[in-house]
C-alpha atoms as a PDB file:
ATOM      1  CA  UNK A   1       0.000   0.000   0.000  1.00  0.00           C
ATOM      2  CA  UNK A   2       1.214   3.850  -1.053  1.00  0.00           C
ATOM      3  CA  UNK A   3       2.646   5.240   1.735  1.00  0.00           C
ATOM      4  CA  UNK A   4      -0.051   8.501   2.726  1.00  0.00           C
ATOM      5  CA  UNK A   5       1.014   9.289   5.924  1.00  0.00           C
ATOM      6  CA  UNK A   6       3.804   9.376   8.703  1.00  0.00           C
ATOM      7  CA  UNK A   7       4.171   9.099  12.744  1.00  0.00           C
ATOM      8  CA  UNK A   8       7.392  10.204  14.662  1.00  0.00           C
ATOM      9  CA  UNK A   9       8.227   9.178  17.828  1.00  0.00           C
ATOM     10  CA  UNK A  10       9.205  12.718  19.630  1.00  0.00           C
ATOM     11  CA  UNK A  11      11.972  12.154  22.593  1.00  0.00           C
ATOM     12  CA  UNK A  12      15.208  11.386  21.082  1.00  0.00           C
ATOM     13  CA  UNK A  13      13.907  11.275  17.542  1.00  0.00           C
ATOM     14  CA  UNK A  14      13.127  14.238  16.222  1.00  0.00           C
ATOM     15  CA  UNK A  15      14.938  16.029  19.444  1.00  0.00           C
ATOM     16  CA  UNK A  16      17.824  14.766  21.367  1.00  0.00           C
ATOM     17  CA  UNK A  17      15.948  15.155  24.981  1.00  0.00           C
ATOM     18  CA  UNK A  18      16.939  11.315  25.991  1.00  0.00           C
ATOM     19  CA  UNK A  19      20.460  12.565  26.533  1.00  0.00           C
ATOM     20  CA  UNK A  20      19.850  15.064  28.460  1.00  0.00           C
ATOM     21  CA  UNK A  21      17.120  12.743  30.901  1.00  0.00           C
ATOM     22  CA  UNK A  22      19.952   9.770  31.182  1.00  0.00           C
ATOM     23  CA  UNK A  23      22.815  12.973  32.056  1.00  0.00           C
ATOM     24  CA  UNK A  24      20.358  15.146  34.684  1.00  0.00           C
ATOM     25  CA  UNK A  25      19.452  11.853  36.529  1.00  0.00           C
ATOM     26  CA  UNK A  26      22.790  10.269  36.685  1.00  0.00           C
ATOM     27  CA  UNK A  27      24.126  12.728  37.986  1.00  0.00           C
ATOM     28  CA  UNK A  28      21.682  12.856  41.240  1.00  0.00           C
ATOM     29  CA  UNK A  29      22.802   9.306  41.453  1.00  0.00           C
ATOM     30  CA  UNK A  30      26.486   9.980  41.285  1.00  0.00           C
ATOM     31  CA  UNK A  31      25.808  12.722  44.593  1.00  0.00           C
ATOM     32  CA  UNK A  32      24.411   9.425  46.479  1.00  0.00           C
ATOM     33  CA  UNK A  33      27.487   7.269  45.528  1.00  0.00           C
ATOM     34  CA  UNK A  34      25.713   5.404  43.122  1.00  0.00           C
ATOM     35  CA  UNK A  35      26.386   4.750  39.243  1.00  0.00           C
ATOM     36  CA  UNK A  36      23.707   4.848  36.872  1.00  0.00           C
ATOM     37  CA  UNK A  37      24.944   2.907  33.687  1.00  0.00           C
ATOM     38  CA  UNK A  38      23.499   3.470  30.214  1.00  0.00           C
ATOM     39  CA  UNK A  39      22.257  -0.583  30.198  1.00  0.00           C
ATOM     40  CA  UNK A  40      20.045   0.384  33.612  1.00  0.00           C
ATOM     41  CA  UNK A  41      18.545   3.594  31.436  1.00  0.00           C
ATOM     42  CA  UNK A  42      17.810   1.687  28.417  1.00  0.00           C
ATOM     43  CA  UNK A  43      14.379  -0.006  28.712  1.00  0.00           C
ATOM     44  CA  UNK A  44      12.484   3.378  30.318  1.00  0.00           C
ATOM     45  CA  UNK A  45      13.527   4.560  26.833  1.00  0.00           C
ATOM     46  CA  UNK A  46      10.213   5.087  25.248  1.00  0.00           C
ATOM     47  CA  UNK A  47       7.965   4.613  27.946  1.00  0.00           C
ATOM     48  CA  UNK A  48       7.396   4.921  31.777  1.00  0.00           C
ATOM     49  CA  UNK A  49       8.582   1.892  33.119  1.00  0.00           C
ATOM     50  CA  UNK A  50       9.088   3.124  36.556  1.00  0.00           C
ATOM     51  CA  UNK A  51      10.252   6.024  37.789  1.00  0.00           C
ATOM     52  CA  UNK A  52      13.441   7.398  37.297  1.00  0.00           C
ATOM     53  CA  UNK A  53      15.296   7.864  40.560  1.00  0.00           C
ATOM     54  CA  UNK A  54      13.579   3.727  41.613  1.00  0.00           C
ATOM     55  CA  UNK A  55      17.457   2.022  41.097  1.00  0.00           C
ATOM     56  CA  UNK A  56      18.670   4.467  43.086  1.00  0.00           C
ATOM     57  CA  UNK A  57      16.139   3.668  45.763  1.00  0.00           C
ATOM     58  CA  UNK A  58      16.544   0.362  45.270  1.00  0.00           C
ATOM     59  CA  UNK A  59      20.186   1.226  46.751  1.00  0.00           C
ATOM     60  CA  UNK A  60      19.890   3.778  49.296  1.00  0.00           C
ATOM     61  CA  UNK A  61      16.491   3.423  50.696  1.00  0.00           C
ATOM     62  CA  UNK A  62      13.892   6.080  50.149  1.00  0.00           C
ATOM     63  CA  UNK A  63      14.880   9.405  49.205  1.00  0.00           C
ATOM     64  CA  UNK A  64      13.871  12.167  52.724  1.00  0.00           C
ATOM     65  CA  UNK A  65      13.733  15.322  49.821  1.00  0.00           C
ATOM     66  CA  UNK A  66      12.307  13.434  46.924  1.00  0.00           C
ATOM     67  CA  UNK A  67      10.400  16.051  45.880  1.00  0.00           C
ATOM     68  CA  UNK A  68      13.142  18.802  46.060  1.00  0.00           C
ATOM     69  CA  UNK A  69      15.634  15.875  44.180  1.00  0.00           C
ATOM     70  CA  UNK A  70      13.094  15.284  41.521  1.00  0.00           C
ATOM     71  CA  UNK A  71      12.712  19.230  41.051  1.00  0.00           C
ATOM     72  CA  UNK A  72      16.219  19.891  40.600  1.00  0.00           C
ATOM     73  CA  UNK A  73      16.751  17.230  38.264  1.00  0.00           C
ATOM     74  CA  UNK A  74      13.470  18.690  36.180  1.00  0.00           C
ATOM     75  CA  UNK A  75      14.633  22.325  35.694  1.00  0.00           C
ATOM     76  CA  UNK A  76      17.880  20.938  34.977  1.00  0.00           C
ATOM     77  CA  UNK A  77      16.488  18.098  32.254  1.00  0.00           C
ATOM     78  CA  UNK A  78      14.492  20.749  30.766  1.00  0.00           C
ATOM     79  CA  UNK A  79      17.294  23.398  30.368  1.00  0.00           C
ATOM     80  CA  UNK A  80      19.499  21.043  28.761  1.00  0.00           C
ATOM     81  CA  UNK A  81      16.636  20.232  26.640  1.00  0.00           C
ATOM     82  CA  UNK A  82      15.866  23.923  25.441  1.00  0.00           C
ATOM     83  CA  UNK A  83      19.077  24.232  23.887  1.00  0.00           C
ATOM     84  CA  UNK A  84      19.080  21.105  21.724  1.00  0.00           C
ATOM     85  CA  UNK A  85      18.554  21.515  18.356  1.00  0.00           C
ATOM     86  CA  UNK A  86      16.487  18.824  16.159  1.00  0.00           C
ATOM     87  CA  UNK A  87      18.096  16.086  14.926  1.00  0.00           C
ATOM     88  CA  UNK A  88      19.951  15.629  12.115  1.00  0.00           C
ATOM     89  CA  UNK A  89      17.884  15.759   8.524  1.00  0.00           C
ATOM     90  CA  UNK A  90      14.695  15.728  11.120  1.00  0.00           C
ATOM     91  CA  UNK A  91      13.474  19.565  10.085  1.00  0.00           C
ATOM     92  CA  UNK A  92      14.161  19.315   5.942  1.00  0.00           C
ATOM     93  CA  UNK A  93      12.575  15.497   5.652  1.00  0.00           C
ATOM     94  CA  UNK A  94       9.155  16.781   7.727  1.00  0.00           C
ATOM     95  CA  UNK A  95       9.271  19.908   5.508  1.00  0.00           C
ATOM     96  CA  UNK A  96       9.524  17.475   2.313  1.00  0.00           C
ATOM     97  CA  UNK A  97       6.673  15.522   3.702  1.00  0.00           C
ATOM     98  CA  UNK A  98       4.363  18.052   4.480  1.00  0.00           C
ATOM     99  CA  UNK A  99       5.287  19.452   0.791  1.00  0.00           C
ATOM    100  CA  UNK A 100       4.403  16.071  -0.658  1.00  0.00           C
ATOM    101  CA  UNK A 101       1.146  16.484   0.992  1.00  0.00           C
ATOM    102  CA  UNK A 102       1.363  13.405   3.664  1.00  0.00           C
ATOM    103  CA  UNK A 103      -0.175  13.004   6.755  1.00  0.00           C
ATOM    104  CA  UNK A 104       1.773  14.050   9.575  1.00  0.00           C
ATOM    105  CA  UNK A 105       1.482  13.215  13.222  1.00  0.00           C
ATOM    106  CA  UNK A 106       3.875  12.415  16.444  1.00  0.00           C
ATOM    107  CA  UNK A 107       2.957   9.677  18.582  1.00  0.00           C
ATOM    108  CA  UNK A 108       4.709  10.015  22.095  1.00  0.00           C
ATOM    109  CA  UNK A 109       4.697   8.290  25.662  1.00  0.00           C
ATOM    110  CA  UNK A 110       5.448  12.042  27.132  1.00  0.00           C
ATOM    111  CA  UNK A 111       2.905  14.418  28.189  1.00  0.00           C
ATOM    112  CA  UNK A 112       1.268  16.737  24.943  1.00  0.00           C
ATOM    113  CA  UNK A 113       2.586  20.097  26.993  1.00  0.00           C
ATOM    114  CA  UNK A 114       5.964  18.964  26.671  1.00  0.00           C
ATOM    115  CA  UNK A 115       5.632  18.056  23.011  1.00  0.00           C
ATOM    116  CA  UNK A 116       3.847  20.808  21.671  1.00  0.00           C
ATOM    117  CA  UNK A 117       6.340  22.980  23.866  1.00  0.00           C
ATOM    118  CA  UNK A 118       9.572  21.886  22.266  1.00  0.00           C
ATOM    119  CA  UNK A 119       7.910  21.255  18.771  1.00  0.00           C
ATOM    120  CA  UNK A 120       7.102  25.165  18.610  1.00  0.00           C
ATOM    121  CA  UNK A 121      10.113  25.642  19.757  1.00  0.00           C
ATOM    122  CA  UNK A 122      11.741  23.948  17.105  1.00  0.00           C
ATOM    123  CA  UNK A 123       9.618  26.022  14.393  1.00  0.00           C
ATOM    124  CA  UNK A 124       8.195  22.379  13.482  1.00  0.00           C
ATOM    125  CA  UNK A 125       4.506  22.042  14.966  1.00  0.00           C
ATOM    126  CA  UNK A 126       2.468  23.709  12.571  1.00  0.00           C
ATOM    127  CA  UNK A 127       3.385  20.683  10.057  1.00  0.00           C
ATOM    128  CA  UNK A 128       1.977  18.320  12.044  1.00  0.00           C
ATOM    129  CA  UNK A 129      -1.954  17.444  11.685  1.00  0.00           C
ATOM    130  CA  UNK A 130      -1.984  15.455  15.181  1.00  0.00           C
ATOM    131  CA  UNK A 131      -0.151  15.022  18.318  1.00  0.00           C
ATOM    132  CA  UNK A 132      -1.218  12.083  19.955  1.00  0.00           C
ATOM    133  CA  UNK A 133       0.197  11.340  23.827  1.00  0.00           C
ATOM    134  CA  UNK A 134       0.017   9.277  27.230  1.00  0.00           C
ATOM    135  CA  UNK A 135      -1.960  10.461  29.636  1.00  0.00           C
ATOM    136  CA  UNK A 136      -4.288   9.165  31.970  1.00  0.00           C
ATOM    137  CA  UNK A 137      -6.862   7.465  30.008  1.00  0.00           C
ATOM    138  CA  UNK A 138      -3.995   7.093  27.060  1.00  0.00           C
ATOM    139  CA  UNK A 139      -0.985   4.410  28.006  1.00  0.00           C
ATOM    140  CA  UNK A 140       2.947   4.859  27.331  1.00  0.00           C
ATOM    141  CA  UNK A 141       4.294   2.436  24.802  1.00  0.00           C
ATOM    142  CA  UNK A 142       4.317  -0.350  24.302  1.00  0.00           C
ATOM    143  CA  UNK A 143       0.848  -0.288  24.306  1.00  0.00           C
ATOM    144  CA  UNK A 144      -0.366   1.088  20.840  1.00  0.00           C
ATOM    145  CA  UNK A 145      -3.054   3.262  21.394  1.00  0.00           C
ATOM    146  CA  UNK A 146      -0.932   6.453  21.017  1.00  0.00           C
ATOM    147  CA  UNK A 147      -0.723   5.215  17.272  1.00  0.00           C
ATOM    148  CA  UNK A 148      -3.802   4.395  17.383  1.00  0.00           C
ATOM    149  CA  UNK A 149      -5.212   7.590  17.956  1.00  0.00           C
ATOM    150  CA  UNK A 150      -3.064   9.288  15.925  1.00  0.00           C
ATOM    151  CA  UNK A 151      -3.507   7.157  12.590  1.00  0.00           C
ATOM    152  CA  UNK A 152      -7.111   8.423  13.188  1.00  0.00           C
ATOM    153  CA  UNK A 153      -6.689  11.982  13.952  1.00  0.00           C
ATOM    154  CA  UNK A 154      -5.301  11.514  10.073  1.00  0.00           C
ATOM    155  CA  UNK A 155      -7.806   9.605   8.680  1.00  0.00           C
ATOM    156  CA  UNK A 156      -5.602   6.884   7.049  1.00  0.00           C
ATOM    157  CA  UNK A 157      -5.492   3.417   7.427  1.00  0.00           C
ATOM    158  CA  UNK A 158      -2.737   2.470   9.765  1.00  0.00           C
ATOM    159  CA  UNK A 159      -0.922   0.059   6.311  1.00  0.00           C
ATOM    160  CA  UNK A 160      -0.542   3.393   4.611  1.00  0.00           C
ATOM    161  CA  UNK A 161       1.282   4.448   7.408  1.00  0.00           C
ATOM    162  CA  UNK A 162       4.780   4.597   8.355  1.00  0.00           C
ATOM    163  CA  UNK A 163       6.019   5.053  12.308  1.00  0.00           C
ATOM    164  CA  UNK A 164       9.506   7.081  12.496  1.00  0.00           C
ATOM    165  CA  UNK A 165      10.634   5.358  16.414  1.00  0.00           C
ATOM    166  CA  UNK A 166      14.114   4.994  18.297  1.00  0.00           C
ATOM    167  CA  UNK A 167      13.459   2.761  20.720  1.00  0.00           C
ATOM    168  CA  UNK A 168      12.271  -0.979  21.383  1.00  0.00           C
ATOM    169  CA  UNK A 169       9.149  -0.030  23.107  1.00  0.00           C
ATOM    170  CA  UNK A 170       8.099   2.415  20.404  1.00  0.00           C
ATOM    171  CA  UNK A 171       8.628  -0.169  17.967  1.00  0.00           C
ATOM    172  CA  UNK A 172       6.513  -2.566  19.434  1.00  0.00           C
ATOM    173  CA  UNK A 173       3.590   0.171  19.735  1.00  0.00           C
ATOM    174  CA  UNK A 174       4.099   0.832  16.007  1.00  0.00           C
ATOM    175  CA  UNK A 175       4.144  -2.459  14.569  1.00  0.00           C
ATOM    176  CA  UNK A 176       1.345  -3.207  17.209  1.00  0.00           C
ATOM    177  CA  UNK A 177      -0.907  -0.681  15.707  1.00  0.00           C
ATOM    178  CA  UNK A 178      -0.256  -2.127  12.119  1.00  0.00           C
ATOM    179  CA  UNK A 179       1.865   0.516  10.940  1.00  0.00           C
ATOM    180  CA  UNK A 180       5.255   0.180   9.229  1.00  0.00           C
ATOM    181  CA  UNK A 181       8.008   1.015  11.008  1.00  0.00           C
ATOM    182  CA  UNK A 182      11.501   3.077  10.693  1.00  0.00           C
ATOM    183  CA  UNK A 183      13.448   3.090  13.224  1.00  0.00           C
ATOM    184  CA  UNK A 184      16.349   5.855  13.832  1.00  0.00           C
ATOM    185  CA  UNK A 185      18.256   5.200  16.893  1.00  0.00           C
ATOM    186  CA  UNK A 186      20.271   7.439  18.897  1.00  0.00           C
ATOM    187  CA  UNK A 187      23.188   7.044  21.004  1.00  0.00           C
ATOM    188  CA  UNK A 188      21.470   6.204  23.524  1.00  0.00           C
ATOM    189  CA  UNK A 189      19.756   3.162  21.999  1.00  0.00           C
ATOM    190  CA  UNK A 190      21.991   2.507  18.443  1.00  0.00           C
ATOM    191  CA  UNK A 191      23.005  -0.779  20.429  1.00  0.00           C
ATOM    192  CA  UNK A 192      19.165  -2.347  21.383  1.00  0.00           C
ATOM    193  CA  UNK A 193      17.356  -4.610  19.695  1.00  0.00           C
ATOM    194  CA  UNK A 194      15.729  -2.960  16.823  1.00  0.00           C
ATOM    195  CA  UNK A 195      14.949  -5.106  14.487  1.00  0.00           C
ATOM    196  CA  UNK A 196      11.310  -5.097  14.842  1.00  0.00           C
ATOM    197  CA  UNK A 197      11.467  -2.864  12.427  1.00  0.00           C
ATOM    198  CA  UNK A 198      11.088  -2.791   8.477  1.00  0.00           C
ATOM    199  CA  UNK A 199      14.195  -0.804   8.421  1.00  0.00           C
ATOM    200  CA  UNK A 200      16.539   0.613  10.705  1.00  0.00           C
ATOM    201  CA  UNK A 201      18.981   3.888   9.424  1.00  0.00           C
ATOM    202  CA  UNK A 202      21.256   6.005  11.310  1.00  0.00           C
ATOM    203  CA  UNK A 203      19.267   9.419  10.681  1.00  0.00           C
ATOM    204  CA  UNK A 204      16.901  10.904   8.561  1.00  0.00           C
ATOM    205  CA  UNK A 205      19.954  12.097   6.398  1.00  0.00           C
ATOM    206  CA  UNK A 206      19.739   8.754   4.981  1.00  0.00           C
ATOM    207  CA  UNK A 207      15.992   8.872   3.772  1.00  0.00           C
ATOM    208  CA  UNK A 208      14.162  10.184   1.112  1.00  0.00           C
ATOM    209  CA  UNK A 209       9.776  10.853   0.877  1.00  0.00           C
ATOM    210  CA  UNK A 210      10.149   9.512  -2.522  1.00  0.00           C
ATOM    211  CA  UNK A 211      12.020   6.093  -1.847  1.00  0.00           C
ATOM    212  CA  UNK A 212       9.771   5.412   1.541  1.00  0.00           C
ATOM    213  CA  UNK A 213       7.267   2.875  -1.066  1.00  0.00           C
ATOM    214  CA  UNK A 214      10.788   1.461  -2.524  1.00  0.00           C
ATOM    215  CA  UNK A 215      12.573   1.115   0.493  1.00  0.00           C
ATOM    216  CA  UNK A 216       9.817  -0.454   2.628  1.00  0.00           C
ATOM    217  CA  UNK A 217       8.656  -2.628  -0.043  1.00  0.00           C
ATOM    218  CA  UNK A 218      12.557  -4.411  -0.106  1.00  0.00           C
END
């Protein structure tokens, strides 16, 4: 089936904010004498597992300031996060998309505010027809109902369809929804399991709107 539409994953996909969450919370674990390794990080990656600071628990016993820990570490995350740019060949193949007159939507386990934040941020949310997220009556990935919704929000079939994800857990929701998926991982995650996927590239640098049929179709 044509390819009429496409879903991107948003955190650490089209904007490098997984680097900055894996930095901001090792750190608090480094002030507590504990090491948070990369392997530990890797399967919240896409989804909310459990919380962040629960390995460190795990090691020191519950934290007294919790809520001042988990504060810091937020306004830190986020500044990091304001300063990243999007990544590489994200902005001119969403441009080329919208141009070609596809569907475009982002399908994320974060929260819509923080989406729609960083996309307008990054000049790149007016392109997109839907932003589908977890919430409360919406789950994180792996379930697929964040695709779901958003494959409807278009009005396309979810086989026309192609997912854009990073992660294990955002495959899984993709192909779990019946879409086609491409997965782009980033440093974080270039050494999981991906192969879920249809295809898996290095960036977006590699991929063209008018090879998507040809390349999917291999």
């Amino acid at each position: 089936m044509t390819v009429r539409a496409l879903v991107f994953d948003f955190d650490g996909l089209i904007c490098d904010t997984e680097s900055s969450s894996f930095e901001t919370a090792r750190a608090i674990y480094a002030e507590h004498g504990v090491e948070l390794t990369v392997s530990q990080w890797q399967d919240r990656i896409g989804t909310h597992a459990r919380p962040w600071y629960a390995d460190l628990e795990a090691v020191v016993g519950p934290l007294s300031d919790r809520d001042a820990v988990m504060e810091r570490r937020r306004l830190a995350h986020h500044e990091k996060v304001r300063a990243e740019a999007a990544m590489p060949g994200v902005e001119a193949f969403v441009v080329k998309a919208a141009e070609a007159g596809l569907g475009l939507a982002v399908a994320s386990s974060s929260s819509a505010g923080w989406v729609t934040e960083h996309l307008d941020r990054l000049g790149l949310l007016d392109r997109f027809a839907a932003v589908s997220c977890a919430n409360a009556d919406v789950p994180a990935k792996p379930d697929p109902r964040v695709y779901q919704l958003a494959v409807d929000q278009l009005g396309v079939p979810a086989g026309a369809t192609v997912a854009f994800e990073d992660s294990p857990n955002g495959v899984e929701a993709a192909r779990s929804a019946g879409l086609r998926c491409i997965a782009v991982p980033n440093r974080l995650t270039e050494d999981l399991d991906l192969s879920a996927a249809d295809l898996v590239v290095s960036s977006f640098l590699e991929l063209q709107i008018e090879d998507l049929d040809h390349l999917l179709g291999r």
